[in-house]
PDB file of N, CA and C in Angstrom:
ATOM      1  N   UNK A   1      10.221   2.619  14.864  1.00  0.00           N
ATOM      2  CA  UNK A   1      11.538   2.497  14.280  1.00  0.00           C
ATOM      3  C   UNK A   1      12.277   3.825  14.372  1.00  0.00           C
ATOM      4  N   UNK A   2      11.744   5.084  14.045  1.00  0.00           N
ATOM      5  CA  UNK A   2      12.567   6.093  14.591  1.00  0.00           C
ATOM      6  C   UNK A   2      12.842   6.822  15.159  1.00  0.00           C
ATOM      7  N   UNK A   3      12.036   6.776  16.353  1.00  0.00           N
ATOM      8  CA  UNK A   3      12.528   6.733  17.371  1.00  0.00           C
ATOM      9  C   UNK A   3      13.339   5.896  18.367  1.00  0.00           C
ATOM     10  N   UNK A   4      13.510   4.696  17.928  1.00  0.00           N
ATOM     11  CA  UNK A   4      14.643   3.465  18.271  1.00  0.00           C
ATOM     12  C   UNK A   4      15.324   4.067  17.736  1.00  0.00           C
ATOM     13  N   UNK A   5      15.703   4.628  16.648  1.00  0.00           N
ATOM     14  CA  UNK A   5      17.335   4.405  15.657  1.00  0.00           C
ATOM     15  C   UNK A   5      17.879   5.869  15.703  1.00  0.00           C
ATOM     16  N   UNK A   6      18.549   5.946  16.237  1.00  0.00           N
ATOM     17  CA  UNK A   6      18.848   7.874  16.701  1.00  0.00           C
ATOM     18  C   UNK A   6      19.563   7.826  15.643  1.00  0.00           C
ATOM     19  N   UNK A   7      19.924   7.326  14.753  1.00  0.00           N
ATOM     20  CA  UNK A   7      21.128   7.503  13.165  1.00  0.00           C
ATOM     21  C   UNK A   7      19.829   7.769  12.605  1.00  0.00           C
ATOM     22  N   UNK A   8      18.738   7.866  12.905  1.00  0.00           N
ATOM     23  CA  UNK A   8      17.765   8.621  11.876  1.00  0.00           C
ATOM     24  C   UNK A   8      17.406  10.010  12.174  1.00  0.00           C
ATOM     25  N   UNK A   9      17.903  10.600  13.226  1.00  0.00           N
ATOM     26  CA  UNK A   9      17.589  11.543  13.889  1.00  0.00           C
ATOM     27  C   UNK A   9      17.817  12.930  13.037  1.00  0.00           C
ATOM     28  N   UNK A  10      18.573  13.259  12.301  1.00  0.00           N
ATOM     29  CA  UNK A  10      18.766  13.789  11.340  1.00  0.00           C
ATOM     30  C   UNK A  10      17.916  14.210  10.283  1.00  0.00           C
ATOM     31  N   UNK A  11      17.446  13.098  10.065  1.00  0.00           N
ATOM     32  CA  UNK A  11      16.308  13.146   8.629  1.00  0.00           C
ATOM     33  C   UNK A  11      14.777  13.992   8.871  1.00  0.00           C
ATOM     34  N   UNK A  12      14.428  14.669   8.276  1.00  0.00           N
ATOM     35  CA  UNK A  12      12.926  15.241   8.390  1.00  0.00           C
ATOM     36  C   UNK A  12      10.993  13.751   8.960  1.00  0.00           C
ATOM     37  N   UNK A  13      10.885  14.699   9.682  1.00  0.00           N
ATOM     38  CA  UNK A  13       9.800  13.772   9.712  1.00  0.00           C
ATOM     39  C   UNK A  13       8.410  14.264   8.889  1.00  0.00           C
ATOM     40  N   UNK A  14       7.725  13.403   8.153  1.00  0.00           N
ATOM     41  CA  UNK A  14       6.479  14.021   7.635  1.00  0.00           C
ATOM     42  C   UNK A  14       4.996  13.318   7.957  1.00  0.00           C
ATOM     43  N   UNK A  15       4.624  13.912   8.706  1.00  0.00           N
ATOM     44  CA  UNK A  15       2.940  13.464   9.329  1.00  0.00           C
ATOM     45  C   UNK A  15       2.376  13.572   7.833  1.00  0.00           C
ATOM     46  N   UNK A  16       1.953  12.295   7.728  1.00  0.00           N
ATOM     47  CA  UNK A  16       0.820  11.658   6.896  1.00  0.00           C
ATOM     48  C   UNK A  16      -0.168  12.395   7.213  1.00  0.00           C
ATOM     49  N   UNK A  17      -1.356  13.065   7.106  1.00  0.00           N
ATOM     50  CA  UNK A  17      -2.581  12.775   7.772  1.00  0.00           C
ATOM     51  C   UNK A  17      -4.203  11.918   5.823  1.00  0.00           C
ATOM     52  N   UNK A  18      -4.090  10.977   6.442  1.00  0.00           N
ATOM     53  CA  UNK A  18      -5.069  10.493   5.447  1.00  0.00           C
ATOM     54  C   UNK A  18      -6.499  10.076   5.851  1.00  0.00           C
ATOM     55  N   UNK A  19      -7.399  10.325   5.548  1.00  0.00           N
ATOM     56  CA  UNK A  19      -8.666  10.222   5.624  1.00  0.00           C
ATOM     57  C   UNK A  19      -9.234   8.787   5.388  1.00  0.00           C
ATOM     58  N   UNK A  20      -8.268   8.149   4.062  1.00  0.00           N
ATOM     59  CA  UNK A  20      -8.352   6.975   4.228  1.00  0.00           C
ATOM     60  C   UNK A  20      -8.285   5.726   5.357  1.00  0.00           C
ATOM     61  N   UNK A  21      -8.569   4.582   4.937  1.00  0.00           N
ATOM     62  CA  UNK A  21      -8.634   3.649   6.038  1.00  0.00           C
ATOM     63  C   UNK A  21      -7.848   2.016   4.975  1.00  0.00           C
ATOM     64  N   UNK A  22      -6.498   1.551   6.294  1.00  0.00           N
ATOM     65  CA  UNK A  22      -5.875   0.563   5.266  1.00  0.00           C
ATOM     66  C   UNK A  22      -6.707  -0.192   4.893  1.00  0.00           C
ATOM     67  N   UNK A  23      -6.039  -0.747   3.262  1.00  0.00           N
ATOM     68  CA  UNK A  23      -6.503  -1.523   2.756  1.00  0.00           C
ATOM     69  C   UNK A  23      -6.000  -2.752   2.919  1.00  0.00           C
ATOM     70  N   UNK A  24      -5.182  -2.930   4.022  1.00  0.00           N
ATOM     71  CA  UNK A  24      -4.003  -4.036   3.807  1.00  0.00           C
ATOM     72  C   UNK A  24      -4.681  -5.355   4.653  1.00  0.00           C
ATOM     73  N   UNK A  25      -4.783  -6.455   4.314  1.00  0.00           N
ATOM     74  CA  UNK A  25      -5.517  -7.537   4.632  1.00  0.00           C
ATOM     75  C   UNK A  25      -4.290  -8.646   5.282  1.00  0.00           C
ATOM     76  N   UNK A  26      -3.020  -8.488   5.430  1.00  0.00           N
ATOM     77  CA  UNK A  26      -2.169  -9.524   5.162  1.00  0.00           C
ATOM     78  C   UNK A  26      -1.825  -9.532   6.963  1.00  0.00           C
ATOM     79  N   UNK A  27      -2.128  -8.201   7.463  1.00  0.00           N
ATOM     80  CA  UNK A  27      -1.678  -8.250   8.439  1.00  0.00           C
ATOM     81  C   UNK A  27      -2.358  -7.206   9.527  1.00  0.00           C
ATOM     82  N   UNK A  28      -3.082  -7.321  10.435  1.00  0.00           N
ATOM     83  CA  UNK A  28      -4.231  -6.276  11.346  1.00  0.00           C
ATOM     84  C   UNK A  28      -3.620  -5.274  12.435  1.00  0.00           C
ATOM     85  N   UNK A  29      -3.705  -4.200  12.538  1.00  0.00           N
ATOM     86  CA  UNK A  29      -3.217  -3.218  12.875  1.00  0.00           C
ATOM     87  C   UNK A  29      -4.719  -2.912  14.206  1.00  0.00           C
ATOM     88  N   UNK A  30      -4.414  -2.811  15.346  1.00  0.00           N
ATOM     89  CA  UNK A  30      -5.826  -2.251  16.261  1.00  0.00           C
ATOM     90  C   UNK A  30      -6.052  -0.814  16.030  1.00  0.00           C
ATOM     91  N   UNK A  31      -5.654  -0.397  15.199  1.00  0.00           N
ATOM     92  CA  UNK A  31      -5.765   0.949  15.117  1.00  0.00           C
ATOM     93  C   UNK A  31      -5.761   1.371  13.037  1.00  0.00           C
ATOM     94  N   UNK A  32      -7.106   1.928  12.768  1.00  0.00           N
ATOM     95  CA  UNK A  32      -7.812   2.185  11.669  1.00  0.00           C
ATOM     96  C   UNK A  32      -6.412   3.314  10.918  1.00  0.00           C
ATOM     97  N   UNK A  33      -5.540   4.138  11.332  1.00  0.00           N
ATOM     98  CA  UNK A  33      -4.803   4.796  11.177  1.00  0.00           C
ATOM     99  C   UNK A  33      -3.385   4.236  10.891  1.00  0.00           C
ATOM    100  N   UNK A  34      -3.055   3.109  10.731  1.00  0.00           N
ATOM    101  CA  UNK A  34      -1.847   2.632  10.834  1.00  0.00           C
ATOM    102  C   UNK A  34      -2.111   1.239   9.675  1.00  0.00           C
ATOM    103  N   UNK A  35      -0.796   1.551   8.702  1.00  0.00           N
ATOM    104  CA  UNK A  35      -0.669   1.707   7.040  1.00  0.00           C
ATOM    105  C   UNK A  35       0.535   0.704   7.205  1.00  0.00           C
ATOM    106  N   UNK A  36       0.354  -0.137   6.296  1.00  0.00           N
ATOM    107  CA  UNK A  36       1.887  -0.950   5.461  1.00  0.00           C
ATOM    108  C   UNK A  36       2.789   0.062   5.019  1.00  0.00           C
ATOM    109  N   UNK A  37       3.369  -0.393   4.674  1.00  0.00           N
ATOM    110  CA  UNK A  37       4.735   0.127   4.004  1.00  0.00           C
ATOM    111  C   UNK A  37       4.757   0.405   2.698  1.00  0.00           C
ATOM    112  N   UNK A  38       4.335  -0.083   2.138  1.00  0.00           N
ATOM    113  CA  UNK A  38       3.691   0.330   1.084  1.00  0.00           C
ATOM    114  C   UNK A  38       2.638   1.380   0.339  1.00  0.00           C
ATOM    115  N   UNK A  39       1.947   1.646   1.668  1.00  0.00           N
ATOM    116  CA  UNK A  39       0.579   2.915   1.862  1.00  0.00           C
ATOM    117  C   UNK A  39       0.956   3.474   1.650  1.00  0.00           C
ATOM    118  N   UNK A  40       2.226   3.716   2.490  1.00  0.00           N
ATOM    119  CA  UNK A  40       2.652   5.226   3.132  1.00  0.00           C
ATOM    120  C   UNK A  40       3.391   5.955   2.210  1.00  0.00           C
ATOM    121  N   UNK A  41       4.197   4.546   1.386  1.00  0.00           N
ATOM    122  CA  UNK A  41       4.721   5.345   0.207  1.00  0.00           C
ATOM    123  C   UNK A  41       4.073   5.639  -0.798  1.00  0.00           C
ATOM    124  N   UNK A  42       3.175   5.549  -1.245  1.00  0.00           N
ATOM    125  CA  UNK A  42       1.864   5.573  -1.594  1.00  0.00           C
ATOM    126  C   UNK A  42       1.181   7.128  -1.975  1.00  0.00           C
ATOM    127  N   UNK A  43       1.110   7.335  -0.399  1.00  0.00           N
ATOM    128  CA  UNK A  43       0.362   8.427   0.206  1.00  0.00           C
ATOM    129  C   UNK A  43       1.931   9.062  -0.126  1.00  0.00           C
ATOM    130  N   UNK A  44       3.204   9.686   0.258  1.00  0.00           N
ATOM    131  CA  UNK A  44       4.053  10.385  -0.071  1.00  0.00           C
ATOM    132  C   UNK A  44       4.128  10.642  -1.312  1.00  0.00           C
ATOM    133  N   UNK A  45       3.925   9.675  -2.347  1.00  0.00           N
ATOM    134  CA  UNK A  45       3.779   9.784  -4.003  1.00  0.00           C
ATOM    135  C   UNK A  45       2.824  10.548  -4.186  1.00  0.00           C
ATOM    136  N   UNK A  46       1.777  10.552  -3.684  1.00  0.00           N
ATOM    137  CA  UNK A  46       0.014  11.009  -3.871  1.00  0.00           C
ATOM    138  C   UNK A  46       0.775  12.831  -3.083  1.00  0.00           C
ATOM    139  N   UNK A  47       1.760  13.095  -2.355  1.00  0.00           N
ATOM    140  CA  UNK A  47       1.764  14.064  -1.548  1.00  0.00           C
ATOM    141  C   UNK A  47       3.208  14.699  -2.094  1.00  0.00           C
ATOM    142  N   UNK A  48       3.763  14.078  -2.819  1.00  0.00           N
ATOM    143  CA  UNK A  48       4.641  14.567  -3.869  1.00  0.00           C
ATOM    144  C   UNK A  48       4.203  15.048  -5.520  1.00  0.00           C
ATOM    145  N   UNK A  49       3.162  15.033  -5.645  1.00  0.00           N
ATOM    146  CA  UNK A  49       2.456  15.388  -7.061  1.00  0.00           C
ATOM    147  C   UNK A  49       2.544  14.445  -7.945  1.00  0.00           C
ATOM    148  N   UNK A  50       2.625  12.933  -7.490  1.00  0.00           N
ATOM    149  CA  UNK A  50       2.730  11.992  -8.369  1.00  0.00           C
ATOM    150  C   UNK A  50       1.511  10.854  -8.580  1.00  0.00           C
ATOM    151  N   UNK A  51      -0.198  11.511  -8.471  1.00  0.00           N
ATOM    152  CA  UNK A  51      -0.597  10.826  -8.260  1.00  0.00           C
ATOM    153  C   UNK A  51      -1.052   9.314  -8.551  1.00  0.00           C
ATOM    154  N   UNK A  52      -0.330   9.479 -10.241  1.00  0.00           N
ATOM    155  CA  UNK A  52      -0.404   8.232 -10.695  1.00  0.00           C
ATOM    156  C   UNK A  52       0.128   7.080 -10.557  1.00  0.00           C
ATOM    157  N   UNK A  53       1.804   7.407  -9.964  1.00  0.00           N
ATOM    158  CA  UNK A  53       2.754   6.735  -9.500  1.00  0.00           C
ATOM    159  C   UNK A  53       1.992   6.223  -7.936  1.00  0.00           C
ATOM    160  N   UNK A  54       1.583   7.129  -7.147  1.00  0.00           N
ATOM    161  CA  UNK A  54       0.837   6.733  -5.981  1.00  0.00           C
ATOM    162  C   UNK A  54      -0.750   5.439  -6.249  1.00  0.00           C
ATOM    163  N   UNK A  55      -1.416   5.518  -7.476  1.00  0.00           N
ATOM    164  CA  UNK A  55      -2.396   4.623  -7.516  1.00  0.00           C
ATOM    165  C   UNK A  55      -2.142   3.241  -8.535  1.00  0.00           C
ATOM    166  N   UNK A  56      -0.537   3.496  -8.944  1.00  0.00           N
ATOM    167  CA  UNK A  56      -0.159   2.148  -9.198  1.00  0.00           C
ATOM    168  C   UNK A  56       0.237   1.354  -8.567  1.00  0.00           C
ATOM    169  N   UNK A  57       0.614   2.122  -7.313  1.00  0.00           N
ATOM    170  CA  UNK A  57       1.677   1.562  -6.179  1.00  0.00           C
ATOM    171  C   UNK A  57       0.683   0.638  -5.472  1.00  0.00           C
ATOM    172  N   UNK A  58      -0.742   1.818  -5.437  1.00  0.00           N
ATOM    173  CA  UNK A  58      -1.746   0.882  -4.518  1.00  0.00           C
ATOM    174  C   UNK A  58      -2.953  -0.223  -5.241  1.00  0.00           C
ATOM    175  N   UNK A  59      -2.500  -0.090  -6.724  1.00  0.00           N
ATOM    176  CA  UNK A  59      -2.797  -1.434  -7.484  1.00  0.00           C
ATOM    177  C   UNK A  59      -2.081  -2.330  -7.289  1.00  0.00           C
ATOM    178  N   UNK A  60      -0.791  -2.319  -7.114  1.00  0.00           N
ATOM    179  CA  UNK A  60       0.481  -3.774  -7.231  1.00  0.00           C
ATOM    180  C   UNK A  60       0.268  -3.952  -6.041  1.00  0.00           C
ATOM    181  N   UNK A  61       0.191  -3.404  -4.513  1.00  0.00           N
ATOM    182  CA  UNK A  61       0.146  -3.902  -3.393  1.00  0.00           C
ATOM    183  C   UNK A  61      -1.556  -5.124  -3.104  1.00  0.00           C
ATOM    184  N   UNK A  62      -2.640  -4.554  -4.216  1.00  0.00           N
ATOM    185  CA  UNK A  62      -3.898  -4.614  -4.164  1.00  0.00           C
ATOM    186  C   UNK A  62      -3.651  -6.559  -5.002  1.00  0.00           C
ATOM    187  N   UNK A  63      -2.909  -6.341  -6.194  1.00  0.00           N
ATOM    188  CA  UNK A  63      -2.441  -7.485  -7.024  1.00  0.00           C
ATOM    189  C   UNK A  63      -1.443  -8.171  -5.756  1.00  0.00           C
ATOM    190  N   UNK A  64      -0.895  -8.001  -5.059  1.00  0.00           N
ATOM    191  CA  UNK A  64      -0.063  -8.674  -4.529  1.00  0.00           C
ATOM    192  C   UNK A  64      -0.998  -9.482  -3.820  1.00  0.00           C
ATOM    193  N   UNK A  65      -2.029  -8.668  -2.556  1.00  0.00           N
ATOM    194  CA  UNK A  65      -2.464  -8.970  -1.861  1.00  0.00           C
ATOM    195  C   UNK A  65      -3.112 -10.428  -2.136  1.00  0.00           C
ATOM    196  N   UNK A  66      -4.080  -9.973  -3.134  1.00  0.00           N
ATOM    197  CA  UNK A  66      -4.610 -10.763  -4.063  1.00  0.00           C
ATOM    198  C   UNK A  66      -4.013 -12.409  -4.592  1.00  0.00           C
ATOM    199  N   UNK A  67      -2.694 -12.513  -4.856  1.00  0.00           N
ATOM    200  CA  UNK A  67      -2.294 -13.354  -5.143  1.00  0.00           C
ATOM    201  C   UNK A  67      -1.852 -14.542  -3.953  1.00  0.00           C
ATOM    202  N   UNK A  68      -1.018 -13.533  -3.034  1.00  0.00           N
ATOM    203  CA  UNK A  68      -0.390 -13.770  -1.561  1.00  0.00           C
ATOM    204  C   UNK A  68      -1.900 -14.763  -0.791  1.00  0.00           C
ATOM    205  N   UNK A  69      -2.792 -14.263  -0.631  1.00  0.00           N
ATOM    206  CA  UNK A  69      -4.181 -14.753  -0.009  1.00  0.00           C
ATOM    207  C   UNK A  69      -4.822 -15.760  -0.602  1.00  0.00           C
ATOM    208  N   UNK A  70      -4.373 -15.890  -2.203  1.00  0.00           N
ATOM    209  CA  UNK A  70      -5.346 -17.423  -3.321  1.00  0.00           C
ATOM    210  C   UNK A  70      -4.005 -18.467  -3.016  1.00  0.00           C
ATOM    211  N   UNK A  71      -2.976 -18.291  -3.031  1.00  0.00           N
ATOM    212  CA  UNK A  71      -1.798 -18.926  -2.675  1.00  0.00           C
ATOM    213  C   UNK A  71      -2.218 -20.203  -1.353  1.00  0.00           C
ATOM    214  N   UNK A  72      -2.420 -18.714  -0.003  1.00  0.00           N
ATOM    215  CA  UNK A  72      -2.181 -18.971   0.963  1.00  0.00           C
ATOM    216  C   UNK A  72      -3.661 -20.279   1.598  1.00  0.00           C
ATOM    217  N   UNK A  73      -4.519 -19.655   0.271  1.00  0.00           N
ATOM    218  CA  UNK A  73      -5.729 -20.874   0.681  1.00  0.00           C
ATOM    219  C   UNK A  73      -5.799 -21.728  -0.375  1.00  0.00           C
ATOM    220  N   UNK A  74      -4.512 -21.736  -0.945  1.00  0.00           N
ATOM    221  CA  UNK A  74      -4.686 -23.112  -2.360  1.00  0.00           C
ATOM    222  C   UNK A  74      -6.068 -22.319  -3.206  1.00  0.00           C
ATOM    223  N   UNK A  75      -6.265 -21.539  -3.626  1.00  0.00           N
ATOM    224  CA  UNK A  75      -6.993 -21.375  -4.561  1.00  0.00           C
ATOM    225  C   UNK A  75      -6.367 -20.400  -5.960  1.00  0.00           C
ATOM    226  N   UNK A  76      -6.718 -20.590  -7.307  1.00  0.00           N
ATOM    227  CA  UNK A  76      -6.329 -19.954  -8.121  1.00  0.00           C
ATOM    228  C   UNK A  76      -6.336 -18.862  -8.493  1.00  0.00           C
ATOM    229  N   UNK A  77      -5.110 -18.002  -8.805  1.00  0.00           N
ATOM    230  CA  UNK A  77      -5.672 -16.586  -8.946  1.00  0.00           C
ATOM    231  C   UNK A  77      -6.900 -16.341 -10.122  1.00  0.00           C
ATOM    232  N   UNK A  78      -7.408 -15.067  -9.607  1.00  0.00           N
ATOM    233  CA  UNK A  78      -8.476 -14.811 -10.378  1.00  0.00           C
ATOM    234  C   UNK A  78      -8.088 -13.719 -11.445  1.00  0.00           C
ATOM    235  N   UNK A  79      -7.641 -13.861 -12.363  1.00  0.00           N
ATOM    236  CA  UNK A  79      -7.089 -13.018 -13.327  1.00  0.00           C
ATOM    237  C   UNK A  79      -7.940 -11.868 -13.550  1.00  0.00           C
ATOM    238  N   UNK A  80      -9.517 -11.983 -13.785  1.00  0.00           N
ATOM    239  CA  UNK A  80      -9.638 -11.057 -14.456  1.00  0.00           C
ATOM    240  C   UNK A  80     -10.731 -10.676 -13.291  1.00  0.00           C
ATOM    241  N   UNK A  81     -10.113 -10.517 -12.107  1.00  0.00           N
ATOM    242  CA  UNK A  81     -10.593  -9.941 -10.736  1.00  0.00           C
ATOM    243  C   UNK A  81     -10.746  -8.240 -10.552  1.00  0.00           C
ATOM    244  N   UNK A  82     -10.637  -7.702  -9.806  1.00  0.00           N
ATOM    245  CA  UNK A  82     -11.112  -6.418 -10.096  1.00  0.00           C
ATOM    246  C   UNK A  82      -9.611  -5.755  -9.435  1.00  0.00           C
ATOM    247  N   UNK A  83      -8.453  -6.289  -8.436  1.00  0.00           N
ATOM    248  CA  UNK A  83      -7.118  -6.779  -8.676  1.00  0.00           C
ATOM    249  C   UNK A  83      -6.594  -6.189 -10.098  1.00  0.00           C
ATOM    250  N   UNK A  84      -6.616  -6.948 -11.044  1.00  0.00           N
ATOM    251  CA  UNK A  84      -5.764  -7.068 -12.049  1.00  0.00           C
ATOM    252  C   UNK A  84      -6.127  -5.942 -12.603  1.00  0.00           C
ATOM    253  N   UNK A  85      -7.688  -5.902 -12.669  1.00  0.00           N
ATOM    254  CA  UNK A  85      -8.158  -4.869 -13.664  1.00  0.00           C
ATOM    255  C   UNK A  85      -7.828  -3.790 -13.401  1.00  0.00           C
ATOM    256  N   UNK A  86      -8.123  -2.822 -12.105  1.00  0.00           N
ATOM    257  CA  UNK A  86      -7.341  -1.928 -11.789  1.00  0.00           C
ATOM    258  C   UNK A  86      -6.058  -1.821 -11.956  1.00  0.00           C
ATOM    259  N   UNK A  87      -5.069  -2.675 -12.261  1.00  0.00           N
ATOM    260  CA  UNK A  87      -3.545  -2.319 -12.642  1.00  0.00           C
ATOM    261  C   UNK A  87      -3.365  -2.395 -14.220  1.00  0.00           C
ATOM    262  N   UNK A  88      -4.501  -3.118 -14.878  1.00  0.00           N
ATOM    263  CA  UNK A  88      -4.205  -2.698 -16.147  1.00  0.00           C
ATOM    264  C   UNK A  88      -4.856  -1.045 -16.589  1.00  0.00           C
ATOM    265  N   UNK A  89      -5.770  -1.271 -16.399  1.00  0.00           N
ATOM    266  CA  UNK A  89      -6.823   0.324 -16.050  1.00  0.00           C
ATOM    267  C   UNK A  89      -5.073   1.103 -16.137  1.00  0.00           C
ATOM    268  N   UNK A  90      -4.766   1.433 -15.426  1.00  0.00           N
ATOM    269  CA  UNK A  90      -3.518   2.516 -14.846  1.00  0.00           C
ATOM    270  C   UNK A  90      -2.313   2.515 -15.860  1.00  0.00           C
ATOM    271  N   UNK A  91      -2.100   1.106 -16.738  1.00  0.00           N
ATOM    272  CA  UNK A  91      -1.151   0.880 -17.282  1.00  0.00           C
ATOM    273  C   UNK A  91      -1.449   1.702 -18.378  1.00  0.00           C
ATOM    274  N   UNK A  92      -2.798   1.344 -18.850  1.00  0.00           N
ATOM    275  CA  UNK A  92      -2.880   1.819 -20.004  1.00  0.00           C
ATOM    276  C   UNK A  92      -2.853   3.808 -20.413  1.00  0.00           C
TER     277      UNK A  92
END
């Protein structure tokens, strides 16, 4: 994308580098290095000194996932899954 959109050309670029590996299930990437949209903002929160804001972000994407996938096979969410628990964990 930005390198398509030269109206972004302007803006700073910032190399991620994460050690991690996605967690994102919704959609497969051939390459272990390459993050939703959601990660990344994620990882910028986690790289802005916000790390808590960064591991709620990757609880609600974790709850999303979660829900998006029991949906998608007719099965019920699992409330008190390890999903949920981690986003209450954070809330509190």
């Amino acid at each position: 994308m930005f390198r398509k959109s030269p109206y972004l050309n302007h803006l700073p670029v910032l190399s991620l580098a994460s050690e991690q590996i996605s967690r994102y299930k919704l959609r497969r990437s051939r390459r272990d290095d390459h993050f939703c949209t959601s990660e990344v903002a994620a990882l910028c929160l986690d790289l802005a000194g916000e790390p808590l804001a960064a591991q709620t972000l990757e609880a609600y994407l974790d709850v999303f996932t979660h829900h998006y996938l029991r949906a998608k096979n007719q099965l019920p969410v699992q409330w008190d899954g390890e999903a949920h628990a981690r986003l209450c964990e954070l809330a509190t």
